[in-house]
Protein backbone atom coordinates (compact mmCIF):
# COMPACT_ATOMS: atom_id res chain seq x y z
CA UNK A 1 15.47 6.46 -5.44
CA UNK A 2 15.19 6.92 -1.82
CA UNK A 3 14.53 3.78 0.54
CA UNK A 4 12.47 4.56 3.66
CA UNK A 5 12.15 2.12 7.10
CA UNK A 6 9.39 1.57 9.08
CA UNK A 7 9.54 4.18 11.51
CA UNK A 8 10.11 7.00 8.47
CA UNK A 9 6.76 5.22 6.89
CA UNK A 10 5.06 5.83 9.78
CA UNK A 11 6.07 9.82 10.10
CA UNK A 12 3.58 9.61 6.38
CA UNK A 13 0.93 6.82 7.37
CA UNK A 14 -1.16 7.00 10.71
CA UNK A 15 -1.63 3.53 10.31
CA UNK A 16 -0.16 1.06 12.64
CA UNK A 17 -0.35 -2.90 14.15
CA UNK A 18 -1.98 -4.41 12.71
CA UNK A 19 -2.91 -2.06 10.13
CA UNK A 20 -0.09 -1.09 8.37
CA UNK A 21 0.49 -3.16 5.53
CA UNK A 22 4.09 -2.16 4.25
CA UNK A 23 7.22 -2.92 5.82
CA UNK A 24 9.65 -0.80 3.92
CA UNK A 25 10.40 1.34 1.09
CA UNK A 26 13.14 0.41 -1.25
CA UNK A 27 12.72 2.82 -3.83
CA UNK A 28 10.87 6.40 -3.94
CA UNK A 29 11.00 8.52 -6.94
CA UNK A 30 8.99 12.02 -6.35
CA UNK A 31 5.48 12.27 -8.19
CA UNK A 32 6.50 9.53 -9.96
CA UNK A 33 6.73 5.88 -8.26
CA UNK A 34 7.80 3.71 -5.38
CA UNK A 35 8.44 0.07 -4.12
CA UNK A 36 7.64 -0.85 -1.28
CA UNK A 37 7.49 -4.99 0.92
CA UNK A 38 5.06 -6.74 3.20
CA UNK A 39 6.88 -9.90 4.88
CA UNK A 40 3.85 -12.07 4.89
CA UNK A 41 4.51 -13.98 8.12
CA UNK A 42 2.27 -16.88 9.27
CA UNK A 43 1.36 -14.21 12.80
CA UNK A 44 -0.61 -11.73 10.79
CA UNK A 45 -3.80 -11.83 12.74
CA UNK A 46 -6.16 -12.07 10.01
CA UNK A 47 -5.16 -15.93 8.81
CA UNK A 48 -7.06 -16.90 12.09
CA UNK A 49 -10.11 -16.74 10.30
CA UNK A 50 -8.85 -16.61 6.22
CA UNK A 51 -8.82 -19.70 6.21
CA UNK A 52 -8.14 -21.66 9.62
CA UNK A 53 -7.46 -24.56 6.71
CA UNK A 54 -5.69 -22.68 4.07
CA UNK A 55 -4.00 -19.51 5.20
CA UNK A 56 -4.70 -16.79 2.44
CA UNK A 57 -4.27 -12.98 2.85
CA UNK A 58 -7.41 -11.48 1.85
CA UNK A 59 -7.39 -9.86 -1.47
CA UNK A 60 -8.70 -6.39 0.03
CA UNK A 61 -5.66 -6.13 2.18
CA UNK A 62 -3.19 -6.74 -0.60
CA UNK A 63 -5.60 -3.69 -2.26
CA UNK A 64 -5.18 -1.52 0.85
CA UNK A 65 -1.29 -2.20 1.12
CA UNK A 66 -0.98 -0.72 -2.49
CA UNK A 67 -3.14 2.07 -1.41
CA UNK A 68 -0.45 2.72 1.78
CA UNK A 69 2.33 2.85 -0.59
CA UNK A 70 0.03 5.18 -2.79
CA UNK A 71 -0.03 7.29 0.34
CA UNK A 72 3.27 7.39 1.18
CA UNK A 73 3.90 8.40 -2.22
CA UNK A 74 2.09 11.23 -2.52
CA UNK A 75 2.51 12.50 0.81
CA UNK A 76 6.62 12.17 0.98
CA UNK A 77 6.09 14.03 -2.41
CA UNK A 78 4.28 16.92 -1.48
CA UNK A 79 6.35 16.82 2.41
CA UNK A 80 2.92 16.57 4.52
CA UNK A 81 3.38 13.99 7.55
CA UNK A 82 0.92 12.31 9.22
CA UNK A 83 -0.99 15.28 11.38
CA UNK A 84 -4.51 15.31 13.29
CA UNK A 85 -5.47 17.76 10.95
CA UNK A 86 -6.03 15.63 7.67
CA UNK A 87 -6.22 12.06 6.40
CA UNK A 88 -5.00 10.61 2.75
CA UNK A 89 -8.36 8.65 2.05
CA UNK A 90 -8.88 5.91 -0.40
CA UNK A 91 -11.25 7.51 -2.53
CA UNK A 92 -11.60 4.99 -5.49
CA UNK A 93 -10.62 1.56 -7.38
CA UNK A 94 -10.65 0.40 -10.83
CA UNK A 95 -9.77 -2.76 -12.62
CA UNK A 96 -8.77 -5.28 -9.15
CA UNK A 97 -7.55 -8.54 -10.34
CA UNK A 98 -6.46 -10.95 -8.04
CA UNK A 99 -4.34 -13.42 -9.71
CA UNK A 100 -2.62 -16.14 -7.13
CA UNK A 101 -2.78 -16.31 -3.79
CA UNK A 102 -0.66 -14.86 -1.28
CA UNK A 103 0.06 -17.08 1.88
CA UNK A 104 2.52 -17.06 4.68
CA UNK A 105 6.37 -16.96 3.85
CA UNK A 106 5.65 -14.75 0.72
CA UNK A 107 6.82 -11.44 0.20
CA UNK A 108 4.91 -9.04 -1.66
CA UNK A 109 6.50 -6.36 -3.64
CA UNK A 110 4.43 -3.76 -4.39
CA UNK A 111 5.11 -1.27 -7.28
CA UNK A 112 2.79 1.89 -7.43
CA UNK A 113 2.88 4.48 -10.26
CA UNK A 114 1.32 8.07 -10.11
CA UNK A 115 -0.67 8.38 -13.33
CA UNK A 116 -2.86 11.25 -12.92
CA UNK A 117 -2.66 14.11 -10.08
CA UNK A 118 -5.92 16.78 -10.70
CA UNK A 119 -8.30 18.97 -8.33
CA UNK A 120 -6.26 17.63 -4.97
CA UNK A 121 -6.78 14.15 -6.36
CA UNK A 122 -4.18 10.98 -7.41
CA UNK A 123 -4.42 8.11 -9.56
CA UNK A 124 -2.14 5.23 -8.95
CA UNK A 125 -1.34 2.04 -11.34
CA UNK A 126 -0.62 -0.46 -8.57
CA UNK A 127 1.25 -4.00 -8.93
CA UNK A 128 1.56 -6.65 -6.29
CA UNK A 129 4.38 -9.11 -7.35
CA UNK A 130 5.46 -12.29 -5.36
CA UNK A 131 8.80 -14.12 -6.88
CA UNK A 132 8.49 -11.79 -9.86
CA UNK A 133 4.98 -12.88 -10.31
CA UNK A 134 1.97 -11.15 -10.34
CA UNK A 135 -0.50 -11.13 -7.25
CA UNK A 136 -3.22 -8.40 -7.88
CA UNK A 137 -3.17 -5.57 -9.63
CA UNK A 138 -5.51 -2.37 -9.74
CA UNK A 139 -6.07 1.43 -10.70
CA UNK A 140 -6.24 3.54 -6.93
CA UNK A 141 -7.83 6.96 -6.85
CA UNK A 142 -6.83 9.04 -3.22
CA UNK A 143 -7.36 12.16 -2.12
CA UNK A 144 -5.38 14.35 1.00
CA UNK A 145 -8.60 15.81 2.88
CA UNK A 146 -8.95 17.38 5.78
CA UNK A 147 -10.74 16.45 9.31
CA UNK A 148 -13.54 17.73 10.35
């Protein structure tokens, strides 16, 4: 149960603005889980367009957050920071269901559970929760590769 801040997230993640989707870590349990948060704020670039009339963060994005905290999982597990030398890819996804909107002011919880770990490759079980209630949820497949 070890929180992380934003600058430890991004020794894991070469993501950054506006890019990376997770704002902190509050719990990290090795091979096994973490929590991480996403302030939604009403600045995040992509409500200009989604939807100039009803501000919604896109449903992919909420995926690709869960997929971050996927990363930082598995990568703060195994002790690989972010190098030029390999990438954590989103490989697969299973099972998305988006189930309220998320919109500015919220803040999304997400809770991501290794299930599976095989041939280099992890499965996830990924919850986004705002106010205790469920967002999205879906089954994540990544793989550590390297660049070529």
């Amino acid at each position: 149960m070890s929180a992380m801040t934003i600058e430890e997230i991004k020794q894991y993640l070469p993501h950054r603005y506006p890019f990376l989707l997770i704002d902190k870590v509050t719990e990290w349990e090795k091979d096994k889980r973490i929590v991480a948060v996403k302030n939604v704020t009403a600045n995040e670039p992509f409500f200009q367009g989604h939807f100039p009339h009803y501000a919604v963060m896109p449903g992919v994005l909420i995926v690709e957050a869960m997929a971050q905290a996927a990363a930082v999982l598995s990568l703060r597990s195994i002790g690989h920071k972010n190098d030029d030398k390999s990438v954590y890819y989103f490989v697969g996804i299973d099972g998305a269901r988006f189930k309220r909107p998320v919109v500015p002011g919220d803040t999304i919880i997400f809770e991501v559970q290794q299930t599976r770990f095989a041939r280099g490759m992890a499965k996830f079980s990924a919850v986004a929760r705002v106010d205790g209630v469920v967002a999205s949820e879906a089954e994540l497949l990544c793989a550590l590769r390297p660049l070529e």
